[in-house]
C-alpha atoms as a PDB file:
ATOM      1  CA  UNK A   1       2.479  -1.156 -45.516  1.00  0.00           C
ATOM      2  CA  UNK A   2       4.978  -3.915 -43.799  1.00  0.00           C
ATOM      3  CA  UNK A   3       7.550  -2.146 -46.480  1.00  0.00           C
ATOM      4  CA  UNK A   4       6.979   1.389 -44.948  1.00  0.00           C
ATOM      5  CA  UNK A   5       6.692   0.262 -41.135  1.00  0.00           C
ATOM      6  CA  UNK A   6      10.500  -1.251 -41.496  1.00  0.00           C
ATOM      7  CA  UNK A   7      11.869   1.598 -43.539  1.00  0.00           C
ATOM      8  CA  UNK A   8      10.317   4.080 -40.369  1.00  0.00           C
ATOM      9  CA  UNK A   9      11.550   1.257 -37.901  1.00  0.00           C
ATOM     10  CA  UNK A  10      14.950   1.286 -39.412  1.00  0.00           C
ATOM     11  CA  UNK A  11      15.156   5.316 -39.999  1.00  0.00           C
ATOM     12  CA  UNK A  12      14.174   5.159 -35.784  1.00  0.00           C
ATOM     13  CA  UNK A  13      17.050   2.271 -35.125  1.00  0.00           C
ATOM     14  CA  UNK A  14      19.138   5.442 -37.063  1.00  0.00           C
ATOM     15  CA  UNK A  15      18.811   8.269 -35.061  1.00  0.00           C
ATOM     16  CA  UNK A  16      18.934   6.149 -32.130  1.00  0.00           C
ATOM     17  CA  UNK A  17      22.456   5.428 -33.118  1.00  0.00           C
ATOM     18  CA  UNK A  18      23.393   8.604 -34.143  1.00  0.00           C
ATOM     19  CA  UNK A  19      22.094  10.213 -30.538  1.00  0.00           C
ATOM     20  CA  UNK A  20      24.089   7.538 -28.804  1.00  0.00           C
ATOM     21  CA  UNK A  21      27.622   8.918 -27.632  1.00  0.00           C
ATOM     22  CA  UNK A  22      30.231   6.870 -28.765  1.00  0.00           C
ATOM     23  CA  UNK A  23      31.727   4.360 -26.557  1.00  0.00           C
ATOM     24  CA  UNK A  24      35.136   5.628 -26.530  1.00  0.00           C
ATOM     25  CA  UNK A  25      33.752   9.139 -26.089  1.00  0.00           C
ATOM     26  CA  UNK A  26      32.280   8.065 -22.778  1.00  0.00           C
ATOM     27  CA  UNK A  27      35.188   6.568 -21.668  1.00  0.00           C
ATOM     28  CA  UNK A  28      37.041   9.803 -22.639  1.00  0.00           C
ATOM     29  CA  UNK A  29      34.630  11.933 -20.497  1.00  0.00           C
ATOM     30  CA  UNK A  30      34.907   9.637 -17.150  1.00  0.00           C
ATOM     31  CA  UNK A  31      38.347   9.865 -17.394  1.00  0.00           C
ATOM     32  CA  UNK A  32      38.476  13.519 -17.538  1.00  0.00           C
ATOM     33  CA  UNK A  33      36.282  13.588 -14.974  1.00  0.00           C
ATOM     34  CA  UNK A  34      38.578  11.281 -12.625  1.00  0.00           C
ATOM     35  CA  UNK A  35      41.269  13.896 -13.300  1.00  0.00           C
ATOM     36  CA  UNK A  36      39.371  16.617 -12.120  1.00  0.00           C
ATOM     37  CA  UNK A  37      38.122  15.474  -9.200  1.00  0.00           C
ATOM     38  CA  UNK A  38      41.508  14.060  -7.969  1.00  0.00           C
ATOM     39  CA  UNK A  39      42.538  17.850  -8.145  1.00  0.00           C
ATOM     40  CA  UNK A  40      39.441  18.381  -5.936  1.00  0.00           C
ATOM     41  CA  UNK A  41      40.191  15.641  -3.751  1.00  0.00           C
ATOM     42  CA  UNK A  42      43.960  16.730  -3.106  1.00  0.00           C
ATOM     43  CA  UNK A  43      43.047  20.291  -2.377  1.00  0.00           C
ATOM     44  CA  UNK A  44      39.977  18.925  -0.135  1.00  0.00           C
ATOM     45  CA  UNK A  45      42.662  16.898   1.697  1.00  0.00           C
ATOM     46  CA  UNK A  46      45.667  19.518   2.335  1.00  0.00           C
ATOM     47  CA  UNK A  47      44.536  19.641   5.754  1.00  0.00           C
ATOM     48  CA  UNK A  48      45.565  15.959   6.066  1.00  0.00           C
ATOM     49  CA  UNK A  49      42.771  15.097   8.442  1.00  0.00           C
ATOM     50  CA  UNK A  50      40.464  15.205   5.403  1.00  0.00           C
ATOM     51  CA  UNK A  51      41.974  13.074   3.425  1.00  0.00           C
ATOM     52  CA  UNK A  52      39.351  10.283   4.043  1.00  0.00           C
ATOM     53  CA  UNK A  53      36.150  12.662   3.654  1.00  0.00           C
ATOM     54  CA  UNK A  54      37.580  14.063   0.434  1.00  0.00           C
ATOM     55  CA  UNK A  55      37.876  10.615  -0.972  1.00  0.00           C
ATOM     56  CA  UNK A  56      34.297  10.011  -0.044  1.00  0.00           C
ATOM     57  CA  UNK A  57      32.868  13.073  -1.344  1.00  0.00           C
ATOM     58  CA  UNK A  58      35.466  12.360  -4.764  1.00  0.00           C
ATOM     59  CA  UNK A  59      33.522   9.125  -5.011  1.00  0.00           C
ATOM     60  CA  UNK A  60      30.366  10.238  -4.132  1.00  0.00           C
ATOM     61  CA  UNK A  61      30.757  12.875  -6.984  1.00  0.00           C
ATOM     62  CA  UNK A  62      32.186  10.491  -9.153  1.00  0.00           C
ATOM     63  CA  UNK A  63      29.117   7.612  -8.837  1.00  0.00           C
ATOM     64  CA  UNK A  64      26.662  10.547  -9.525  1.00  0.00           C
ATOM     65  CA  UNK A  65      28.955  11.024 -12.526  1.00  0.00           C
ATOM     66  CA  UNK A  66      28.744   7.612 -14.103  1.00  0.00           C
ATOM     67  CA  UNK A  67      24.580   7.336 -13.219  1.00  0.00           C
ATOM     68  CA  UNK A  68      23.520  10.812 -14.967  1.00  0.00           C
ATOM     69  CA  UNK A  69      22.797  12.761 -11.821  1.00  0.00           C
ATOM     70  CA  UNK A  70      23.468  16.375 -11.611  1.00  0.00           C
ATOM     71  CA  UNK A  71      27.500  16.416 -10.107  1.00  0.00           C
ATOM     72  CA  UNK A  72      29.133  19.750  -9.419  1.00  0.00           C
ATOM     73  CA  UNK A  73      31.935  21.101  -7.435  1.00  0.00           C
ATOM     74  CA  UNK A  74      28.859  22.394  -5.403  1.00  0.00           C
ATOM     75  CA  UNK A  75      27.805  19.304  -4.373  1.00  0.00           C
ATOM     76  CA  UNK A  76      31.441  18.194  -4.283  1.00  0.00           C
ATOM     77  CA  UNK A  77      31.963  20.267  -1.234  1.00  0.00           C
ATOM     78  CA  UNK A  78      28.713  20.079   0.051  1.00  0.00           C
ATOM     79  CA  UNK A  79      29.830  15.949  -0.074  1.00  0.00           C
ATOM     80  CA  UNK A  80      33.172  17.112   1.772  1.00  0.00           C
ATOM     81  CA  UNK A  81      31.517  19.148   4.724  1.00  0.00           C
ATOM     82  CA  UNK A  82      29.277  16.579   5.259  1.00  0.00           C
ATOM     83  CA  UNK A  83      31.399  13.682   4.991  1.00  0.00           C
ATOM     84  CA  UNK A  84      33.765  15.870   7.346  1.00  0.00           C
ATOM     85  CA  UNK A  85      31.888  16.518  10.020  1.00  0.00           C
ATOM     86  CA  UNK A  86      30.427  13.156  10.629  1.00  0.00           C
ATOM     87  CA  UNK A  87      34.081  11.518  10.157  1.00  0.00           C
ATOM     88  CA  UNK A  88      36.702  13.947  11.578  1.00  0.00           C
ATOM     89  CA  UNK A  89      37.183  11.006  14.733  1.00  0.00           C
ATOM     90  CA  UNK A  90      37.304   7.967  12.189  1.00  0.00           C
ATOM     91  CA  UNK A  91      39.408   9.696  10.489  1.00  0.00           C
ATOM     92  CA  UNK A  92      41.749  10.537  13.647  1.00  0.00           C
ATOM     93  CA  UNK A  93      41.529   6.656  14.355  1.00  0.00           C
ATOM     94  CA  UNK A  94      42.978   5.664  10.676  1.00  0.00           C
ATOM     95  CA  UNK A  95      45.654   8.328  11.029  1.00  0.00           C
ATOM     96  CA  UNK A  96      46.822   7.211  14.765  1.00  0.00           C
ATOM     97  CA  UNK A  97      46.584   3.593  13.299  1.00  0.00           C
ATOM     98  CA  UNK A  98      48.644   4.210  10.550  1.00  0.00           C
ATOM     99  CA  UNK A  99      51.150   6.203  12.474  1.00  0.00           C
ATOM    100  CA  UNK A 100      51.835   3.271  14.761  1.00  0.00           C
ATOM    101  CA  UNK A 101      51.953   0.723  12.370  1.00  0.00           C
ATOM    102  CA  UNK A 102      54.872   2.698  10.761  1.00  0.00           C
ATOM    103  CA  UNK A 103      56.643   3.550  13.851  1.00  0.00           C
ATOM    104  CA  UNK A 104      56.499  -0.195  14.383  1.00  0.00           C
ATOM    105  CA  UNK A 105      57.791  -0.690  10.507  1.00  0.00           C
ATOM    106  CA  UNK A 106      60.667   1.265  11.057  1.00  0.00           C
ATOM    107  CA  UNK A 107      61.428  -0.307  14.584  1.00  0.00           C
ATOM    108  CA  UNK A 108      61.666  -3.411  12.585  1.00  0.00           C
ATOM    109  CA  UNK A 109      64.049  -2.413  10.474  1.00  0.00           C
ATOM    110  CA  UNK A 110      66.339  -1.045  12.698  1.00  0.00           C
ATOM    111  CA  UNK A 111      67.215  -4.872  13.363  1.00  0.00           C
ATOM    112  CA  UNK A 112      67.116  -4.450  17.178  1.00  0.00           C
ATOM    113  CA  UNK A 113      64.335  -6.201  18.077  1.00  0.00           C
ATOM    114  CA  UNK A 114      64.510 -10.773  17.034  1.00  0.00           C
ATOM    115  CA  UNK A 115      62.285 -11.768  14.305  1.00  0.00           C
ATOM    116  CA  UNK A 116      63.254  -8.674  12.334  1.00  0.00           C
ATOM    117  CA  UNK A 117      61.657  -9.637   8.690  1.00  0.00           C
ATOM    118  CA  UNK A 118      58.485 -11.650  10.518  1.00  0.00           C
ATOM    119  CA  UNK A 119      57.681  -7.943  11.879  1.00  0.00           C
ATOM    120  CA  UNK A 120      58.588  -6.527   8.912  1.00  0.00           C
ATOM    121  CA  UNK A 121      55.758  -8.555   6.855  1.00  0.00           C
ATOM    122  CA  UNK A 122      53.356  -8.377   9.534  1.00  0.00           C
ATOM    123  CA  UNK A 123      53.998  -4.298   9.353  1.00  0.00           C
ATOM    124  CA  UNK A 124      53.718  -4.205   5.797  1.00  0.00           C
ATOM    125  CA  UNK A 125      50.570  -6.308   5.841  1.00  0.00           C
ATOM    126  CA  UNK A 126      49.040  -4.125   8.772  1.00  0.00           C
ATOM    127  CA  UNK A 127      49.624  -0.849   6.877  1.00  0.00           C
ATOM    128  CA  UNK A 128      48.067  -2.358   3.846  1.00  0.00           C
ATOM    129  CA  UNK A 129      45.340  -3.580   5.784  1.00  0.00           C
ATOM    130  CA  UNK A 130      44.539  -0.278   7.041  1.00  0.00           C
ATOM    131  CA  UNK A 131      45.013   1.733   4.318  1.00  0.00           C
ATOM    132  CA  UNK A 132      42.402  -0.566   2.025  1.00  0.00           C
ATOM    133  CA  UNK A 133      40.064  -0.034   4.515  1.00  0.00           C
ATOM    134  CA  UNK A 134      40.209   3.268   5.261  1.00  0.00           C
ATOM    135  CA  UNK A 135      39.634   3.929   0.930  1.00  0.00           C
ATOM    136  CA  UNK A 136      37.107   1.141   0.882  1.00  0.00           C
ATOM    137  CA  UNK A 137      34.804   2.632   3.806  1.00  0.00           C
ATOM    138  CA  UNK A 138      35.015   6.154   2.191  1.00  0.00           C
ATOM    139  CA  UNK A 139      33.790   4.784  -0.971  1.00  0.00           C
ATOM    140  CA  UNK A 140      30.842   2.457   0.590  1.00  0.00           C
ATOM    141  CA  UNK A 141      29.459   5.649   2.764  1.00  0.00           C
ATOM    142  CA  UNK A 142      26.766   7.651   2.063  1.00  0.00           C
ATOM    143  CA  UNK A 143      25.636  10.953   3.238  1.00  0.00           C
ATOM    144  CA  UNK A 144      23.998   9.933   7.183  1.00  0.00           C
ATOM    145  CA  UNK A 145      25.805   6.929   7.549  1.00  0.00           C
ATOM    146  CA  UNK A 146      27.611   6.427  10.629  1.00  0.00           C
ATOM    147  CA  UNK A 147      31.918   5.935   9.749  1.00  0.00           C
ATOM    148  CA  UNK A 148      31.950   2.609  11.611  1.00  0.00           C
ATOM    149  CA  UNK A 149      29.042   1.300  10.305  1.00  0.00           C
ATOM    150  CA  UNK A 150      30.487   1.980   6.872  1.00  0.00           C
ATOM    151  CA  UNK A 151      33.604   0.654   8.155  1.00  0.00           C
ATOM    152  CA  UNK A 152      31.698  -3.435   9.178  1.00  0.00           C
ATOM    153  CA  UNK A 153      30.871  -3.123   5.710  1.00  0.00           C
ATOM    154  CA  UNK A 154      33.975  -2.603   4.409  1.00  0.00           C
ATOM    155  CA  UNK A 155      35.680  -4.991   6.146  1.00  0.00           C
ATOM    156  CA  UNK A 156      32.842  -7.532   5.147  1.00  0.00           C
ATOM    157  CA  UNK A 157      33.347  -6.678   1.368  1.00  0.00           C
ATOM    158  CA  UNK A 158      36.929  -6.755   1.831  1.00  0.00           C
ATOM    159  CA  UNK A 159      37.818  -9.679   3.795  1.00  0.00           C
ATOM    160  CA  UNK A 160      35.094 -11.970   2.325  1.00  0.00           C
ATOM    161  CA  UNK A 161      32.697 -10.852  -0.552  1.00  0.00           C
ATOM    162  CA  UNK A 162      35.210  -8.936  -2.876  1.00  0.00           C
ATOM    163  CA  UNK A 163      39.248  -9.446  -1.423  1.00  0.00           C
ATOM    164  CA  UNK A 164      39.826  -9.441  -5.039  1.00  0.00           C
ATOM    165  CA  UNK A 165      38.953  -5.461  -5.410  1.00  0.00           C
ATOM    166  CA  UNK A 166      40.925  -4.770  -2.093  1.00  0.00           C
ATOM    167  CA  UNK A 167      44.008  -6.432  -4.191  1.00  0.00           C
ATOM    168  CA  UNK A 168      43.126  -3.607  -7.219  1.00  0.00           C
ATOM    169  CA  UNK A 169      42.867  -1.086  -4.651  1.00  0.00           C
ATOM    170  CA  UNK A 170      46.237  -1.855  -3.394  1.00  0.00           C
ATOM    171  CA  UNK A 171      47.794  -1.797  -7.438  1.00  0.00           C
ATOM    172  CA  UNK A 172      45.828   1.688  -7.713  1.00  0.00           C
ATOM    173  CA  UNK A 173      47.664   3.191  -4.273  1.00  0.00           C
ATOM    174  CA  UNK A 174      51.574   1.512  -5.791  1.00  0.00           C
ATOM    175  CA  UNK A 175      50.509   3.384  -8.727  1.00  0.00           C
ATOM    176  CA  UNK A 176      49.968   6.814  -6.616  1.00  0.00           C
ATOM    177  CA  UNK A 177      52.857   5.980  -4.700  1.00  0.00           C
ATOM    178  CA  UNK A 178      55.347   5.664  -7.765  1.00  0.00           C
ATOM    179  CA  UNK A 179      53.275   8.496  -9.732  1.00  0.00           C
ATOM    180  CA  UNK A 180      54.092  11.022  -6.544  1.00  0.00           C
ATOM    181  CA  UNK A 181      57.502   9.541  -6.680  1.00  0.00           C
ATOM    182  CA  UNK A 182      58.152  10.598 -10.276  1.00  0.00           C
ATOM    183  CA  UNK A 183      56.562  13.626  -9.804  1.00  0.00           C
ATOM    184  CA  UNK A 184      54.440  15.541  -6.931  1.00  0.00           C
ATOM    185  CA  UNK A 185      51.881  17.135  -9.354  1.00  0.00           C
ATOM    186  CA  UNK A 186      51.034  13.942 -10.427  1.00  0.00           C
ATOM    187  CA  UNK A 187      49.738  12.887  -7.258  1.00  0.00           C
ATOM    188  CA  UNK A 188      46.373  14.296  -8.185  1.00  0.00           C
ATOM    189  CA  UNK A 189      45.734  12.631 -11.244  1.00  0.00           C
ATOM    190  CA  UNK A 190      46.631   9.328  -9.863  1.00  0.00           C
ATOM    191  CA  UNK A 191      44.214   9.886  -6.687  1.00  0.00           C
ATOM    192  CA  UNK A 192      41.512  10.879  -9.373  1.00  0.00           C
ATOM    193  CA  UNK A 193      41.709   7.322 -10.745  1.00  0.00           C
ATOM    194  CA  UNK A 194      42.319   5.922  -7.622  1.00  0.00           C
ATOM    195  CA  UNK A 195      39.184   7.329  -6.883  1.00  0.00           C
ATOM    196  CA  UNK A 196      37.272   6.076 -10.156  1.00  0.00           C
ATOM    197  CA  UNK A 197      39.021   2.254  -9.128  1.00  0.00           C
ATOM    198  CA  UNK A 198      37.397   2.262  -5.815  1.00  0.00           C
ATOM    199  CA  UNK A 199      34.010   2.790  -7.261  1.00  0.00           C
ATOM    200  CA  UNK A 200      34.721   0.613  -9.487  1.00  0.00           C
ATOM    201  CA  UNK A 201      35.530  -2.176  -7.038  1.00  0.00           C
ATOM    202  CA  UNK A 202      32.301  -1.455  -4.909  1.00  0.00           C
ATOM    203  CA  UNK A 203      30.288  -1.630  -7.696  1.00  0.00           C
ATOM    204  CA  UNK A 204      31.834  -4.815  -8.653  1.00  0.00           C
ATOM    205  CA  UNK A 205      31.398  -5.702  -4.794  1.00  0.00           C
ATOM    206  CA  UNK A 206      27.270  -5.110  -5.180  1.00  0.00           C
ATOM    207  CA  UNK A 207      27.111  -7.440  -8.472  1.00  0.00           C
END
């Protein structure tokens, strides 16, 4: 009787392995999936002032993704309106704050102003800065969540629980940078796995 209850015990162990996708299989689907939802995410954010609700919605679709929930382009822009209309002033906010960190980056290098490479850094470092945390609040919302609230806990993660991730996050946007660089279609690839990095890093963040 022992004999028969391993042989059905080890049959079981069997088709358990046999239903189980293969690792690299998985792998091959996320990625995929990173790639098509950067192409949603750049069309979300042609109108520029949607860039940071696409991302969120692109992550939002992409965590549903990875935990077995049902994830369509549906619920992609469902994601997007929401995400849009709660967020269209943060959004304003990162914009303006980028804009006058670079009009103070190219100031610098104009050379007319003393301390030329000290502003140079601290421009550099300020446009970083901003960037990170625009991506890393996007990622961190949820649907009903207030921007700046999302935004305290970004800069919480980013600053002190996880500055490690906001370093990955910053590789991930050079790689979008140089990827655009080489060539413009690839721009939505790249923000596909930028997009599968940040959740990633908050996940990592949560651990």
């Amino acid at each position: 009787m022992g004999n028969a209850m391993g042989k059905a015990g080890g049959a079981a162990a069997v088709r358990r392995t046999a239903q189980r996708p293969a690792r690299g299989t998985l792998r091959f689907a996320l990625f995929a999936e990173c790639l098509l939802t950067g192409v949603w995410m750049v069309l979300a954010a042609l109108p520029v002032i949607t860039l940071l609700p696409a991302f969120a919605a692109g992550c939002a679709h992409l965590r549903r993704h990875l935990d077995g929930e049902r994830s369509t382009w549906r619920d992609f822009l469902a994601g997007l309106r929401e995400a849009t209309r709660s967020g269209w002033r943060f959004s304003l906010l990162w914009w303006a704050a980028l804009a006058l960190l670079s009009f103070d980056l190219r100031v610098a290098r104009t050379g007319a102003l003393p301390g030329g490479p000290a502003l140079i850094a601290v421009s550099v470092a300020g446009l970083l800065a901003v960037l990170v945390l625009g991506l890393r609040t996007a990622t961190v919302r949820r649907p009903g969540t207030a921007w700046p609230t999302a935004a305290r806990t970004a800069l919480r993660q980013g600053l002190a629980a996880d500055p490690g991730g906001s370093l990955l996050l910053i590789g991930g946007l050079a790689v979008l940078a140089v990827a655009a660089w080489q060539m413009l279609p690839l721009i939505a690839p790249a923000a596909g796995a930028l997009a599968g990095c940040a959740v990633a890093v908050e996940r990592r963040a949560r651990a």
